[in-house]
Protein backbone atom coordinates (compact mmCIF):
# COMPACT_ATOMS: atom_id res chain seq x y z
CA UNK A 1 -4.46 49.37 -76.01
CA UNK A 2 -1.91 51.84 -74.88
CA UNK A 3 -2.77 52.68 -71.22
CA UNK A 4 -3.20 56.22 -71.79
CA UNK A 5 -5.32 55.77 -74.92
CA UNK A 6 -7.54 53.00 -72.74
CA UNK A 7 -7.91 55.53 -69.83
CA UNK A 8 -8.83 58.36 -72.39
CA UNK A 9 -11.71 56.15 -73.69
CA UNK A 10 -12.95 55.13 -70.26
CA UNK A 11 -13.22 58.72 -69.02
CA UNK A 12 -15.19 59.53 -71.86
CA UNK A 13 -17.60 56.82 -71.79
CA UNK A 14 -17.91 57.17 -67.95
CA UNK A 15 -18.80 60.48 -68.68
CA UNK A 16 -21.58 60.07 -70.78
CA UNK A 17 -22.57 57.04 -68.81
CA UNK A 18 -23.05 59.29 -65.58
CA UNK A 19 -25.17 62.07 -68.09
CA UNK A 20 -27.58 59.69 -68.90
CA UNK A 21 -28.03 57.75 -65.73
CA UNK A 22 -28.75 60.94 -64.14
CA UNK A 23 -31.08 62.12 -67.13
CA UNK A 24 -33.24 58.74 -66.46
CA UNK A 25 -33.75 59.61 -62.83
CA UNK A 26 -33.98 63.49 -63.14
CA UNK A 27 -37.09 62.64 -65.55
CA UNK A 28 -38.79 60.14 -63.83
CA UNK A 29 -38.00 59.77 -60.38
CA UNK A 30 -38.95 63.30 -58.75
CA UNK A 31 -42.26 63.76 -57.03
CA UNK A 32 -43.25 67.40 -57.44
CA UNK A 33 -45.75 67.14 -54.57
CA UNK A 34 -44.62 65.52 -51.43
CA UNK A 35 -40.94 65.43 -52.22
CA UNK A 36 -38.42 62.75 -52.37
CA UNK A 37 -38.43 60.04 -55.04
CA UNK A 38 -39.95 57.15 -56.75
CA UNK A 39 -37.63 53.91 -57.14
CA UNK A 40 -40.10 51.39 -58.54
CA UNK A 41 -39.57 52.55 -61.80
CA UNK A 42 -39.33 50.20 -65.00
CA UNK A 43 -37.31 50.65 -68.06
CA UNK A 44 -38.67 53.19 -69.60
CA UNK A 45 -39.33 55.15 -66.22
CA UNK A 46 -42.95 54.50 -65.50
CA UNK A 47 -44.00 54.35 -62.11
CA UNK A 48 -44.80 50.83 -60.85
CA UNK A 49 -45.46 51.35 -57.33
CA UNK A 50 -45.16 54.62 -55.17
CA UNK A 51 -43.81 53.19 -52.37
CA UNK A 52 -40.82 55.01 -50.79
CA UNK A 53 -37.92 53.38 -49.68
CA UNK A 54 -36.09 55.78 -47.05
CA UNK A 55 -32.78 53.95 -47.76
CA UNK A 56 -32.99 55.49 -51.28
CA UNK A 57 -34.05 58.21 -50.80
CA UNK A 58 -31.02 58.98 -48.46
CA UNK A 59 -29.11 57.61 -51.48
CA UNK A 60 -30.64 59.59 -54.25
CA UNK A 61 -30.38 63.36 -52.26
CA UNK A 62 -26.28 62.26 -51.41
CA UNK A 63 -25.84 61.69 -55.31
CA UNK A 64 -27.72 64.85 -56.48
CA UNK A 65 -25.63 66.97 -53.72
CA UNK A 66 -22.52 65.70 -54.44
CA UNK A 67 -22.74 66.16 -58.16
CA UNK A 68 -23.85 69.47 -57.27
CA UNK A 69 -21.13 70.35 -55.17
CA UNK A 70 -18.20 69.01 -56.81
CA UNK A 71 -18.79 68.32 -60.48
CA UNK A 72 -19.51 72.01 -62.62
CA UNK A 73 -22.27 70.58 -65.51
CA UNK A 74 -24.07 69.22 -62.47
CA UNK A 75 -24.50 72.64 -61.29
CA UNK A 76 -27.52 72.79 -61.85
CA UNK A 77 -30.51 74.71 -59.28
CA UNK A 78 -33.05 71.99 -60.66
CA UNK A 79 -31.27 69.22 -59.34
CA UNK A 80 -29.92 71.08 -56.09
CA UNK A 81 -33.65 71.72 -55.40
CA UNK A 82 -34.37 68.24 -55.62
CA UNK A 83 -32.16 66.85 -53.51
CA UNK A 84 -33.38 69.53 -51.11
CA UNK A 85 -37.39 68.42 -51.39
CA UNK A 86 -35.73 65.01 -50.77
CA UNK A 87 -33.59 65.51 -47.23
CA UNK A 88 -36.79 67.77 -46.39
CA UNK A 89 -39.10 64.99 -46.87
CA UNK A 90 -36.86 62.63 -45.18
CA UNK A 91 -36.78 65.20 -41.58
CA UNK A 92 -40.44 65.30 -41.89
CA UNK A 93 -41.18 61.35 -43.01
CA UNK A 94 -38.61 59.25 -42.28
CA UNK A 95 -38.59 58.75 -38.60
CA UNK A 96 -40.83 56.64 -37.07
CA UNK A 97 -41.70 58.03 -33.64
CA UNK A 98 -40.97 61.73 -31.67
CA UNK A 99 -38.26 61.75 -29.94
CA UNK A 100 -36.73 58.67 -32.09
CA UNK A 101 -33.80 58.59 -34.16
CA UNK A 102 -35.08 54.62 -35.85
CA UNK A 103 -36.53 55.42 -39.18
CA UNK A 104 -38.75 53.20 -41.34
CA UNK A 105 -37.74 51.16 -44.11
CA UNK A 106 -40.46 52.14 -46.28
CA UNK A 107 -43.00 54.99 -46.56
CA UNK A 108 -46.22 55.82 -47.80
CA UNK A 109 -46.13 58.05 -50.88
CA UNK A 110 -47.18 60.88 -48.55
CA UNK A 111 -44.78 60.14 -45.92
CA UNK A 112 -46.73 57.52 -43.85
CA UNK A 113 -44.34 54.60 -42.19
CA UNK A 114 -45.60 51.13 -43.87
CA UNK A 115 -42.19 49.17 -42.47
CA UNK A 116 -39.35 49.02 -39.89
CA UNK A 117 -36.46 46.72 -40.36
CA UNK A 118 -33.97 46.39 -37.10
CA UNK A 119 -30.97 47.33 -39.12
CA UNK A 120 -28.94 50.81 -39.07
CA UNK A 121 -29.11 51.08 -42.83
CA UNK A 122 -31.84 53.46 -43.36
CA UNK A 123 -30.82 55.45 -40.92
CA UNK A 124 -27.02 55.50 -42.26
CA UNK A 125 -27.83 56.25 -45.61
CA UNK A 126 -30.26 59.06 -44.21
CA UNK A 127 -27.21 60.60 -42.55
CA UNK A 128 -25.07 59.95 -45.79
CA UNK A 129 -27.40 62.38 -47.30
CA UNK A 130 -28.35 65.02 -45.16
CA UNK A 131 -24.66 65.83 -44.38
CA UNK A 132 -23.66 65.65 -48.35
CA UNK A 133 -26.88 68.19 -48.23
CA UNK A 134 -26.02 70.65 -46.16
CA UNK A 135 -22.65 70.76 -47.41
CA UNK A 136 -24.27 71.42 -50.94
CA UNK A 137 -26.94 74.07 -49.34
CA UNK A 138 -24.29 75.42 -46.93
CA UNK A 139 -26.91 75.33 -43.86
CA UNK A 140 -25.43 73.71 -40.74
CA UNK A 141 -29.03 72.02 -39.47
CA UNK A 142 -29.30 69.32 -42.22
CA UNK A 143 -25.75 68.83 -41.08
CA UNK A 144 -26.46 68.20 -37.52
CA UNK A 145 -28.91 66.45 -37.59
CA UNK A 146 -26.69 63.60 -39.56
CA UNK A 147 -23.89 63.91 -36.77
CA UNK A 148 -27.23 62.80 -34.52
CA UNK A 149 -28.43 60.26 -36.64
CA UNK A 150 -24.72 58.80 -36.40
CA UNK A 151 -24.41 59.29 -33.03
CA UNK A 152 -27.69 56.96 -32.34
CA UNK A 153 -26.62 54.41 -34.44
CA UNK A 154 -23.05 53.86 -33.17
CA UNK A 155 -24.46 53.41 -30.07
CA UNK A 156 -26.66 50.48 -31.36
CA UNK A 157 -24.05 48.80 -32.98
CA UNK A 158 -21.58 49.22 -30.06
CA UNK A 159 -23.49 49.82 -26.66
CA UNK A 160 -27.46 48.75 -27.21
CA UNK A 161 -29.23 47.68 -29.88
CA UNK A 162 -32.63 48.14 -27.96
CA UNK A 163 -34.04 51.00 -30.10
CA UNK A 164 -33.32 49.01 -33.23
CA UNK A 165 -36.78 47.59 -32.92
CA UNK A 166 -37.85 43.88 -32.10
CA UNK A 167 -35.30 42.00 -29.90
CA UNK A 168 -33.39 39.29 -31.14
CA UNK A 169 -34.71 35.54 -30.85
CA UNK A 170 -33.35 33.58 -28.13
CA UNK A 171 -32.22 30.91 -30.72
CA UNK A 172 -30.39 33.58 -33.24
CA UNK A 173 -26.52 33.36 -33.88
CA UNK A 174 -25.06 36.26 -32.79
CA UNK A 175 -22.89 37.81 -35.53
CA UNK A 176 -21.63 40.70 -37.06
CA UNK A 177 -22.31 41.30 -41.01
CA UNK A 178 -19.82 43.04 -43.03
CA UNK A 179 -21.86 45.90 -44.12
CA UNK A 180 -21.92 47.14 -40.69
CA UNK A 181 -18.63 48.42 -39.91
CA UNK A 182 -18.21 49.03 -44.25
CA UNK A 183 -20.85 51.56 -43.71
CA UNK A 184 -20.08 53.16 -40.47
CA UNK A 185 -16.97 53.96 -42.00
CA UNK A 186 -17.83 55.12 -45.04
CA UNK A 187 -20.05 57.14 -43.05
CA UNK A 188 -17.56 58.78 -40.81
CA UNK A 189 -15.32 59.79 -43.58
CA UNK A 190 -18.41 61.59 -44.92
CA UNK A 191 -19.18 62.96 -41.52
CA UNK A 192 -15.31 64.46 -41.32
CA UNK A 193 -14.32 65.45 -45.26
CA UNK A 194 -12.38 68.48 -45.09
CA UNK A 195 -12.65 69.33 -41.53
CA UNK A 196 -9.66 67.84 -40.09
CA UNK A 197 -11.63 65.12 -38.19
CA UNK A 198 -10.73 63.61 -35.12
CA UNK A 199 -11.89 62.55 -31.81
CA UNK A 200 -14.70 60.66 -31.78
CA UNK A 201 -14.94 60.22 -35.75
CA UNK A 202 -10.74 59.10 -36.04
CA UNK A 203 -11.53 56.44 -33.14
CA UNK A 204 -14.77 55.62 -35.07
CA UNK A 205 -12.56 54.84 -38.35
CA UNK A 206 -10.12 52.93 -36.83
CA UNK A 207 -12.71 50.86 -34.78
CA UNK A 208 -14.29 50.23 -38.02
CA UNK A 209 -11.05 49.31 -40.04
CA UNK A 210 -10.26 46.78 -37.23
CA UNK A 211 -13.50 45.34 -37.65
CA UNK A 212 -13.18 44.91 -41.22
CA UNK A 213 -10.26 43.18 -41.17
CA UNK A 214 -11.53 40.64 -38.68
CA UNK A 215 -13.86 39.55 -41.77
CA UNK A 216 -10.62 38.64 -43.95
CA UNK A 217 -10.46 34.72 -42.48
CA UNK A 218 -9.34 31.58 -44.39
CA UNK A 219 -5.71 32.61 -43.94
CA UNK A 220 -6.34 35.86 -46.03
CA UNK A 221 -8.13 33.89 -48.74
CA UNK A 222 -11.92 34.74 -47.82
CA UNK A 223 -13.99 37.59 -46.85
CA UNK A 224 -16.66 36.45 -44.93
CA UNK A 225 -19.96 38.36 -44.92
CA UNK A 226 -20.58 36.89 -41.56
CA UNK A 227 -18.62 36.89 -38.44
CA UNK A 228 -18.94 35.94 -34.61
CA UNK A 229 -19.01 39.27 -32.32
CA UNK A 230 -15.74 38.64 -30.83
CA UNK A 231 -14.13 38.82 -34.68
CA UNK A 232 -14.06 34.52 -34.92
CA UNK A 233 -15.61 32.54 -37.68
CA UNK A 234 -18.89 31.19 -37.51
CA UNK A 235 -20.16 27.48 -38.13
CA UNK A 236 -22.72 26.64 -40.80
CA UNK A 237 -24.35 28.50 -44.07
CA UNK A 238 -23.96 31.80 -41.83
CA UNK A 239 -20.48 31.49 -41.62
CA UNK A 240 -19.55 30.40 -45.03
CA UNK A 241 -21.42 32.93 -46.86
CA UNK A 242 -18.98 35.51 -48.88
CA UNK A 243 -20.32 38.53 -51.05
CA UNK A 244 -17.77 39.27 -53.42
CA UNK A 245 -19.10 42.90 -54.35
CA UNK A 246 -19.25 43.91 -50.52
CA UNK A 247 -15.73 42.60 -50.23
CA UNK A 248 -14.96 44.85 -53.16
CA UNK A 249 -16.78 47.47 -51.71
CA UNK A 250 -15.17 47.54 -48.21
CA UNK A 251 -11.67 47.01 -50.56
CA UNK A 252 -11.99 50.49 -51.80
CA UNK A 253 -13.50 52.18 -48.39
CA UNK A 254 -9.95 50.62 -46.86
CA UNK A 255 -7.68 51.67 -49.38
CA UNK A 256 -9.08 54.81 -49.16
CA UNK A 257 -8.25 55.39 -45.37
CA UNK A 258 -5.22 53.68 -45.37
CA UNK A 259 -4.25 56.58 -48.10
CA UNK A 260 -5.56 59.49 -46.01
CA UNK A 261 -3.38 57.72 -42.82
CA UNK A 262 -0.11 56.63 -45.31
CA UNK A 263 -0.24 53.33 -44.23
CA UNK A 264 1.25 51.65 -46.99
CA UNK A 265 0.64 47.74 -45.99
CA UNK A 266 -3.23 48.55 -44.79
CA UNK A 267 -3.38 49.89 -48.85
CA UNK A 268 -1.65 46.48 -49.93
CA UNK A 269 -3.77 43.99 -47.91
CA UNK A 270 -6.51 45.60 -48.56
CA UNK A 271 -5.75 46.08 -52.47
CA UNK A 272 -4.53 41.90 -52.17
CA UNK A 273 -7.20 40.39 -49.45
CA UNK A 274 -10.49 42.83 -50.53
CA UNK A 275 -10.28 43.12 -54.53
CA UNK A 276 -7.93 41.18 -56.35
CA UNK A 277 -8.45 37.24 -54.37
CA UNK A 278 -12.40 37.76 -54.22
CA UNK A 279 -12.76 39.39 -57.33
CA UNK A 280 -10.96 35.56 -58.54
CA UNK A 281 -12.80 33.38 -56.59
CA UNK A 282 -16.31 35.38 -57.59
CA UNK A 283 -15.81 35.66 -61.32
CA UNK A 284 -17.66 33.25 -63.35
CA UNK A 285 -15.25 31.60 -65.54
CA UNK A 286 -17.84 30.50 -67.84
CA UNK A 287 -19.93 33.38 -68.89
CA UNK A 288 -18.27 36.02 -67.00
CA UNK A 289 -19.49 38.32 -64.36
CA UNK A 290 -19.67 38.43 -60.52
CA UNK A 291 -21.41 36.02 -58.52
CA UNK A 292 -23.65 37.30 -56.44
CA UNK A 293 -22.96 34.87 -53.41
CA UNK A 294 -20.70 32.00 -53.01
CA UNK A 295 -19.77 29.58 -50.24
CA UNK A 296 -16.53 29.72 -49.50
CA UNK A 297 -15.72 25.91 -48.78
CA UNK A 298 -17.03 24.87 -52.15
CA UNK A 299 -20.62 24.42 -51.25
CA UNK A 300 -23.40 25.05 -53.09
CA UNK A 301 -25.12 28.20 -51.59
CA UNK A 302 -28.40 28.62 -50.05
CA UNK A 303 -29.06 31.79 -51.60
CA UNK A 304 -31.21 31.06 -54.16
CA UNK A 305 -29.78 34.17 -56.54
CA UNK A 306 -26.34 33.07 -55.77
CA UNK A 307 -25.38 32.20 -59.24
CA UNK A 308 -27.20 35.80 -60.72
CA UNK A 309 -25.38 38.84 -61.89
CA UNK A 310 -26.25 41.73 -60.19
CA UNK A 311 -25.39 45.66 -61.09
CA UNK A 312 -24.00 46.93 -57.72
CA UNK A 313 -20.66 44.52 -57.83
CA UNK A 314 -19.99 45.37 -61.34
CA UNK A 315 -20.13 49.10 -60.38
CA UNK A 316 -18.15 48.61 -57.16
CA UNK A 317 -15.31 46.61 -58.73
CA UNK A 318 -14.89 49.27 -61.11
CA UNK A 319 -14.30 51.61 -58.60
CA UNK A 320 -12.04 49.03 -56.31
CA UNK A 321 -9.66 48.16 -59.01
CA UNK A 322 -9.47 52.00 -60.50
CA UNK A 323 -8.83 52.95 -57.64
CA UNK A 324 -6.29 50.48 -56.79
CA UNK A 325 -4.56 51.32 -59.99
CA UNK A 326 -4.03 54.79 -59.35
CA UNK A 327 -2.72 53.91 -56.02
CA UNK A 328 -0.24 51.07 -57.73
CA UNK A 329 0.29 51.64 -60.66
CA UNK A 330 0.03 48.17 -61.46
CA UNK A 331 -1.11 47.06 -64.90
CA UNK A 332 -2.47 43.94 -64.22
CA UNK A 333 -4.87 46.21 -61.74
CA UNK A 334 -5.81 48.45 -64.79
CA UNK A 335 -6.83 44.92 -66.92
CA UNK A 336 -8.92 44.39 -63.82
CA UNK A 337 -11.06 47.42 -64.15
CA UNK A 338 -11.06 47.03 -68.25
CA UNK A 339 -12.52 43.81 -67.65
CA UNK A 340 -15.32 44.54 -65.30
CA UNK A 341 -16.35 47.86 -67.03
CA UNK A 342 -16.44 45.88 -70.15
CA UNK A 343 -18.57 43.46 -69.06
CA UNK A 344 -20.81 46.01 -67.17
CA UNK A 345 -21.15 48.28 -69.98
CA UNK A 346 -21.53 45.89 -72.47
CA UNK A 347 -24.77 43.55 -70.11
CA UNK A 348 -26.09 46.42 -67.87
CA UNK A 349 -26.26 49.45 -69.72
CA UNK A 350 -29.40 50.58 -71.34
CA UNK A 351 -28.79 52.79 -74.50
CA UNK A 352 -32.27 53.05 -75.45
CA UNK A 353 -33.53 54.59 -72.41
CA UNK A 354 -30.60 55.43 -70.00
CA UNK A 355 -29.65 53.55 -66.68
CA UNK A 356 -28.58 50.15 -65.63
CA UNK A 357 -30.70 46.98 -65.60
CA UNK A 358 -29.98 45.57 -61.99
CA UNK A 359 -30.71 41.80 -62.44
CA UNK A 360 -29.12 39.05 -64.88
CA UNK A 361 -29.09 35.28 -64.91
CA UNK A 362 -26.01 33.77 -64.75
CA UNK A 363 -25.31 33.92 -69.05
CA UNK A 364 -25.86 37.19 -68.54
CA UNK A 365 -29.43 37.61 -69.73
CA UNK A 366 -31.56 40.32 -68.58
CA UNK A 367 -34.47 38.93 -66.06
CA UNK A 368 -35.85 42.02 -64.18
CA UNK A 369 -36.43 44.92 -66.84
CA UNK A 370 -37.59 47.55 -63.81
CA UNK A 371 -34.17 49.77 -63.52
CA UNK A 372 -35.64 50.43 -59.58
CA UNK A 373 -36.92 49.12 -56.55
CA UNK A 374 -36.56 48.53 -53.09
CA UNK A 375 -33.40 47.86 -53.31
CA UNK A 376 -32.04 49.44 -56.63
CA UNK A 377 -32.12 53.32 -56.83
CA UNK A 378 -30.14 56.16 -57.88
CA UNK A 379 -26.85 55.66 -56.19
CA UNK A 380 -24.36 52.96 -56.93
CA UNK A 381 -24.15 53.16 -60.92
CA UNK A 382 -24.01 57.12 -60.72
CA UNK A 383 -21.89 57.26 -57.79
CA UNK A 384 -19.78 54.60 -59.35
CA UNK A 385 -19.31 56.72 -62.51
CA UNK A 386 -19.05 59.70 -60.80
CA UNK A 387 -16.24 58.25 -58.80
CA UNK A 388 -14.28 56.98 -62.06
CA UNK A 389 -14.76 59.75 -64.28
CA UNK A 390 -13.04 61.77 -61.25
CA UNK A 391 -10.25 59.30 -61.08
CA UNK A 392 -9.25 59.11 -64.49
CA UNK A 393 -9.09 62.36 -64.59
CA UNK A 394 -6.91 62.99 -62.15
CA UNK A 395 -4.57 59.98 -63.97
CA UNK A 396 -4.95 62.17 -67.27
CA UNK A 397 -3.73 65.09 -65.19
CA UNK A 398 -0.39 63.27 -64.45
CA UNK A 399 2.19 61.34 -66.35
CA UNK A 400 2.10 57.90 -66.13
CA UNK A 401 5.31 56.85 -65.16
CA UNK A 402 4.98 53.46 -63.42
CA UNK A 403 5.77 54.16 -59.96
CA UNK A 404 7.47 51.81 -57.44
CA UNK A 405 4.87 49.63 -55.92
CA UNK A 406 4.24 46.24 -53.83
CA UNK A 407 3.75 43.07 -55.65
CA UNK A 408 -0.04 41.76 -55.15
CA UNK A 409 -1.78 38.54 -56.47
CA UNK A 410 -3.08 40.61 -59.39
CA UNK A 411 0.21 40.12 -60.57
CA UNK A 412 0.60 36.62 -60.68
């Protein structure tokens, strides 16, 4: 297909992909009475378990805002209003003591803390949120208190990770996963959109960017999910663990600030090092699809859904290698994208009653029906389609010239 013909299609399906992924959680997910959301929902939207997962719920009010604020049919008070309920449930629920900015991992339906996990996640995605909020609401104190909640948890990763919860075992590797400088930064750029950040936040990015790139090993062949503190690899399963969605994922954050700085060969390695050689090494050449873990020396993992297909690196290679085309230009970056939507749309979707299934076997299958849980919510298919409708847009907008570009593996 003509390239302008195949990005014509892809908007419009994105489109409609992103109306009824938000229609599923918009009718099933809100709770009119304590706020915030429901995740455990099953296919058709019934409520499984009422459990609250403060991750998510961060998640689901950063969606609804954004939409809000920046695409005009989601302009819409309903959903404004629920994303509001949601950060205000989250100020009032989600921390776990006074004076404390560690929140829970999981709530009571009411608001009651049933977990802690010693991780910065629920906390970041909390921040993610409230700041997307209060840009939406235009009220400065939902705002704030995100700079806080980013504020605490750069000084666990970087200074002490006492308040984190239970210390660390005397026998326990000390590492550095990649989602921890992925999501600071991602967090930081939120933090600073559109108001000329720098300071603190600019030497936050560029700490994080460093970091990140200390996780491309193997000669530039591997991302690995793991490394030692001082940016080394590690021995063992720990070590040789890659993730080829968060290697995607972190491919796109990059690529992203090396645009907003104009570094040209940041874009490149992280177009070459973070997409195109994971995205090779992690698709199944059999039935197609990423795998969800691998080992990077050829071993068989330990991860015992290694070989499953899950939704989250469909939807961030779709974004990675979009993205990457309308940086590039490059064709063979465009097939990329064609081939990961396609196989996303055509095992994930759900026509019959909107949303994503999150969980195949390795053929592809469906195994988990539920479209939620703790770890599944209303954030990385809608955010994913909200990010590529908006790009193919903007490559409508233009001609499409090819434009002068670097040579990556895609290409070969």
């Amino acid at each position: 297909m003509e390239p302008r013909a195949l990005l014509e299609s892809w908007r419009g399906r994105m489109g409609r992909e992103l109306d009824a992924a938000i229609g599923f959680w918009v009718r099933h997910s809100h709770d009119p009475e304590h706020g915030g959301f429901f995740s455990c929902l099953g296919r058709d939207g019934s409520i499984y378990d009422d459990v609250k997962y403060v991750w998510l719920q961060g998640r689901q009010v950063w969606v609804y805002a954004r939409l809000y604020r920046t695409v005009p049919r989601f302009r819409r008070p309903e959903l404004l209003e629920a994303a509001r309920a949601g950060g205000e449930f989250l100020l009032r629920c989600a921390r776990v003591g006074p004076g404390s900015h560690k929140a829970a991992f999981a709530l009571t339906r009411d608001g009651r803390p049933t977990k802690v996990q010693r991780s910065i996640f629920s906390e970041c995605f909390c921040a993610l949120g409230l700041d997307e909020l209060g840009r939406a609401m235009g009220e400065s104190r939902y705002r704030r208190e995100a700079r806080a909640l980013l504020e605490a948890v750069v000084h666990w990763v970087r200074e002490d990770p006492t308040e984190l919860g239970c210390p660390t075992l005397a026998g326990a590797t000390p590492h550095e996963p990649l989602a921890v400088p992925m999501m600071l930064l991602c967090l930081a750029e939120q933090l600073g959109d559109g108001d000329g950040a720098g300071g603190a936040l600019a030497e936050l990015e560029e700490w994080c960017t460093q970091r990140l790139l200390c996780h491309l090993q193997k000669d530039g062949s591997a991302v690995l999910e793991n490394i030692s503190e001082d940016g080394k690899e590690l021995p063992g399963c720990l070590g040789r663990q890659q993730n080829p969605g968060h290697a995607l994922e972190a491919g796109w954050f990059l690529l992203r600030y090396a645009q907003q700085q104009g570094d040209l060969a940041l874009a490149a390695q992280a177009i070459e090092g973070f997409m195109v050689r994971p995205f090779q090494a992690g698709w199944d050449p059999e039935h197609g699809g990423l795998f969800a873990f691998q080992d990077v020396d050829g071993l068989c993992p330990t991860q015992l859904e290694w070989s499953m297909k899950l939704w989250w690196p469909h939807a961030e290679a779709m974004v990675a290698f979009l993205m990457a085309y309308a940086h590039s230009r490059e064709p063979a970056l465009l097939h990329l994208f064609d081939q990961v939507a396609e196989y996303a749309f055509k095992r994930f979707r759900d026509p019959e009653h909107g949303e994503w299934f999150g969980y195949l076997a390795q053929d592809g299958k469906v195994t988990l029906t539920i479209k939620g849980g703790p770890f599944k919510g209303c954030f990385h298919v809608p955010r994913a389609l909200y990010m590529c409708e908006e790009i193919l847009g903007q490559l409508l907008d233009e001609p499409l010239e090819q434009l002068p570009h670097q040579t990556t593996g895609a290409d070969e």
